[in-house]
Protein backbone atom coordinates (compact mmCIF):
# COMPACT_ATOMS: atom_id res chain seq x y z
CA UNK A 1 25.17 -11.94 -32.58
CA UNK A 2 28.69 -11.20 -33.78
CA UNK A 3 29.42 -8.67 -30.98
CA UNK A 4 28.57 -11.61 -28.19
CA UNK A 5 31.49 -14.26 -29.42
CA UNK A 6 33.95 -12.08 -27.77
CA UNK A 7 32.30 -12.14 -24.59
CA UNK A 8 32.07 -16.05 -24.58
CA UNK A 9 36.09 -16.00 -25.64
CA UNK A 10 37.25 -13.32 -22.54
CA UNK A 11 35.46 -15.87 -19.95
CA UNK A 12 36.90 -18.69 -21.64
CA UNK A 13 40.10 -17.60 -21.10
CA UNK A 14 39.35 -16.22 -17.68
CA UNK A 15 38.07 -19.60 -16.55
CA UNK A 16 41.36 -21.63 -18.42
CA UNK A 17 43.32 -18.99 -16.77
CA UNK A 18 42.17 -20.63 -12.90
CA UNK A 19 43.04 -24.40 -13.33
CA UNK A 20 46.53 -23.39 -14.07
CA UNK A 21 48.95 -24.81 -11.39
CA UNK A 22 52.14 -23.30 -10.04
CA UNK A 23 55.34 -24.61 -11.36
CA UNK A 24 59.23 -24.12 -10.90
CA UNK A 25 59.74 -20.28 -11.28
CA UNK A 26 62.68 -19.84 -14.06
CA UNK A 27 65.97 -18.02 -12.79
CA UNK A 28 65.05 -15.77 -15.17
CA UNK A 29 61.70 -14.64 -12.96
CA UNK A 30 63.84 -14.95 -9.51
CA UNK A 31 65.88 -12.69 -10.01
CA UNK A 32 63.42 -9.69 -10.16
CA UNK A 33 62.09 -10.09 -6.54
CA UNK A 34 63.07 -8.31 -4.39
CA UNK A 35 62.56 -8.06 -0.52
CA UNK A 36 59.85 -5.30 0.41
CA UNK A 37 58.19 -6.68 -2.55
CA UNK A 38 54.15 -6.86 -1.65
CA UNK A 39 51.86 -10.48 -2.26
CA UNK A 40 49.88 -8.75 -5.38
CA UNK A 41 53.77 -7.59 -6.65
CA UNK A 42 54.72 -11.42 -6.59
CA UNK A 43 51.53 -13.17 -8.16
CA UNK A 44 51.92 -10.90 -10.79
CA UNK A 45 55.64 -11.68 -11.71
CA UNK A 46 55.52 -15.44 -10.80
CA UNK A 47 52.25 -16.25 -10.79
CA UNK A 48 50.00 -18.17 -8.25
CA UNK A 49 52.08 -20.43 -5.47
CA UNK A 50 51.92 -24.56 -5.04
CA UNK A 51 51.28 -24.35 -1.27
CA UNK A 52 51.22 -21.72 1.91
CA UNK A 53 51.81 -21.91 5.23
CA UNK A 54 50.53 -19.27 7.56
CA UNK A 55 52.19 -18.75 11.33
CA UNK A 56 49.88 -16.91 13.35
CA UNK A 57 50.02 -15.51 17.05
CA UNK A 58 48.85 -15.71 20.43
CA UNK A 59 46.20 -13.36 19.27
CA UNK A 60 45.73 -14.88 15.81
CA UNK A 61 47.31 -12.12 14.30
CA UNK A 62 49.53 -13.24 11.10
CA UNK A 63 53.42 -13.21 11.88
CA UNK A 64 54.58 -14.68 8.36
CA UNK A 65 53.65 -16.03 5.53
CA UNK A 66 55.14 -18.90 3.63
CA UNK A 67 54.96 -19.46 0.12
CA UNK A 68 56.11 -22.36 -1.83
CA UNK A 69 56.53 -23.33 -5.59
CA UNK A 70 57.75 -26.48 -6.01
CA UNK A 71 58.35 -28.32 -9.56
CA UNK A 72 56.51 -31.14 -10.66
CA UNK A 73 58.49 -34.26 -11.15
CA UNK A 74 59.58 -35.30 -13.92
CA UNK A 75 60.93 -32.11 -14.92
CA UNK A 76 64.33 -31.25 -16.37
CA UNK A 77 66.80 -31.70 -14.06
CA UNK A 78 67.82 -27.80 -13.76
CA UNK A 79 64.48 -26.62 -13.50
CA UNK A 80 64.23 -28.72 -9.93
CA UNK A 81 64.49 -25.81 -7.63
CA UNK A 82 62.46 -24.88 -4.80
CA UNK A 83 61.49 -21.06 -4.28
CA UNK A 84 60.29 -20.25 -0.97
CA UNK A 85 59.33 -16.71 -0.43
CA UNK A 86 58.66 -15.43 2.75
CA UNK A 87 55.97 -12.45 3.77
CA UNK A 88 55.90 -10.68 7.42
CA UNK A 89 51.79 -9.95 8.84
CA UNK A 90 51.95 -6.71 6.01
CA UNK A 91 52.32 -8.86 2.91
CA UNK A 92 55.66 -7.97 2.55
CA UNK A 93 58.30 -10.33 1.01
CA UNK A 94 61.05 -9.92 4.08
CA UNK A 95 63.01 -13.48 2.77
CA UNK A 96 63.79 -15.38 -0.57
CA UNK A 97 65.24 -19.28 -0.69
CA UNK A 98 65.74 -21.44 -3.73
CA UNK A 99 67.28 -25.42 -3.34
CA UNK A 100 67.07 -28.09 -4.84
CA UNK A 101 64.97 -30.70 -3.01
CA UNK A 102 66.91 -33.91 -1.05
């Protein structure tokens, strides 16, 4: 009985682990990408994006891939930045932006 409770606690945590939503990624975190930098190499450092955008070919091959954290609002003023990291068809981070939204 005593050896399940564990079980139940891993797949609770696993399961409050998936509703969490992306969020302004700290200075702190930015500044350890780096370009040539693969998709699983970012989720791991940042964690999960806000939104993507995908521009694909004549052949519906992938050319880039955008993603986007964006801060909620409400949020302290300096934490209002906009990270945009950009991925070529390999999954490889070939651009990094940060501004502050209009």
């Amino acid at each position: 009985m005593y050896l399940k409770q564990p079980k139940f606690i891993a797949a609770g945590l696993i399961f409050a682990s998936l509703e969490v939503t992306a969020d302004a990624v700290p200075m702190r975190d930015f500044i350890y990408l780096r370009t040539g930098m693969s998709e699983a190499e970012v989720l791991y450092r940042i964690g999960p994006y806000d939104h993507e955008t995908v521009a694909y070919g004549y052949y519906h091959n992938i050319l880039h891939t955008i993603w986007y954290y964006i801060p909620e609002k409400g949020e302290v003023s300096n934490k209002e930045w906009i990270t945009e990291i950009r991925f070529n068809g390999d999954g490889q981070v070939i651009a990094l932006d940060r501004y502050k939204p209009e």
